[in-house]
Protein backbone atom coordinates (compact mmCIF):
# COMPACT_ATOMS: atom_id res chain seq x y z
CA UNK A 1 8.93 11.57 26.26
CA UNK A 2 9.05 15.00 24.42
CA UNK A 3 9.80 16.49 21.12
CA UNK A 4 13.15 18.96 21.49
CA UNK A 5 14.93 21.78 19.43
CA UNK A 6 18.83 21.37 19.10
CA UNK A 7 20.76 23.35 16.97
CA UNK A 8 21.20 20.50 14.95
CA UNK A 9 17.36 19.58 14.18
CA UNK A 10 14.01 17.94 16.00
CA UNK A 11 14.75 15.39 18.51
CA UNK A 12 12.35 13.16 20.02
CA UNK A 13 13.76 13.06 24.13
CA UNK A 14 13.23 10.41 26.55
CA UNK A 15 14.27 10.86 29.93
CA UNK A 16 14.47 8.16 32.28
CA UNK A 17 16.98 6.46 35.58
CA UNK A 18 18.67 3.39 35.44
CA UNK A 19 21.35 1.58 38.10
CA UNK A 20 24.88 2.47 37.05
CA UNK A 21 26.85 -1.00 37.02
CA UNK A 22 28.52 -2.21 40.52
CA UNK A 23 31.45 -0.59 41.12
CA UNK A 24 34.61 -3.03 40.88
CA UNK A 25 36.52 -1.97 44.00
CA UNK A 26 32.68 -1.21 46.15
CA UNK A 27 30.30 -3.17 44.92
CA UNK A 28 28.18 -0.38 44.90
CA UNK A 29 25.89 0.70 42.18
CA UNK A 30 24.11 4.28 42.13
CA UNK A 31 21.00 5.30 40.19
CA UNK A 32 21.71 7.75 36.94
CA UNK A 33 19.82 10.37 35.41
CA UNK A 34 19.56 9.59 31.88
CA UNK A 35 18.67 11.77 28.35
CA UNK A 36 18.02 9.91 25.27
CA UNK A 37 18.25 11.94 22.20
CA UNK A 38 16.38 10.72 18.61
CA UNK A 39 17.08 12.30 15.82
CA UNK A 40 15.74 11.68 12.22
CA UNK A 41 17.16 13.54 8.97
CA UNK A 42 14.80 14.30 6.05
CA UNK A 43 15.15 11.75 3.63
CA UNK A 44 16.33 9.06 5.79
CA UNK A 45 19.08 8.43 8.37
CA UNK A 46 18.74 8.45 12.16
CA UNK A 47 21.05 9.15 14.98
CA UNK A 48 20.37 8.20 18.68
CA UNK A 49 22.64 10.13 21.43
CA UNK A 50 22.49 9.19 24.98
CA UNK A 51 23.79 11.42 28.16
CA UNK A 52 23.86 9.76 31.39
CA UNK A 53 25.34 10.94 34.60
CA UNK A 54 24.36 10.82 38.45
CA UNK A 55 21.36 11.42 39.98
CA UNK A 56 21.20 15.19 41.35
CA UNK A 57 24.30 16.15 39.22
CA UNK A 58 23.94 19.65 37.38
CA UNK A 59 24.26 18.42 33.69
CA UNK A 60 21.47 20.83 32.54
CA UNK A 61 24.15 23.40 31.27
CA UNK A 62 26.59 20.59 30.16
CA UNK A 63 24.41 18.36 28.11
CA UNK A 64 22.47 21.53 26.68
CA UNK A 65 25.85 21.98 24.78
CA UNK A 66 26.64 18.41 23.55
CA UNK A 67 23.03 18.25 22.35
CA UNK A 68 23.29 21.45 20.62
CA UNK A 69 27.18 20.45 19.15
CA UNK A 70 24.93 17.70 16.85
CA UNK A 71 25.10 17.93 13.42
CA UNK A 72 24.19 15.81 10.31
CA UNK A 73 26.99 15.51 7.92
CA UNK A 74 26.61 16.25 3.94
């Protein structure tokens, strides 16, 4: 676990892998890469986003931009 910048405020980041469910044709499961985003607005409120995808995937440059896309509504 870390503390983050985003565009849209301080975000508390867990990162972690978990087994994707079995597939329904396969059977198989794989395991996922997974970023858990925690955000907290001043004065109350909090909003938790989570990003998963496959293990060894390049979401650096994709997730950078939904994380940054966050914003806290008026």
């Amino acid at each position: 676990m870390s503390t983050v910048q985003r565009k849209g405020g301080t975000a508390v980041l867990a990162l972690y892998r978990v087994q994707s469910p079995p597939d329904q044709v396969t059977g198989k499961s794989v395991q996922q890469d997974v970023e858990r985003y925690a955000f907290r607005k001043k004065g109350g409120g909090q909003a938790v986003l989570t990003l998963s995808g496959a293990v060894g995937a390049d979401n650096v440059d994709p997730w950078r931009i939904v994380t940054d896309s966050f914003r806290w509504s008026r």
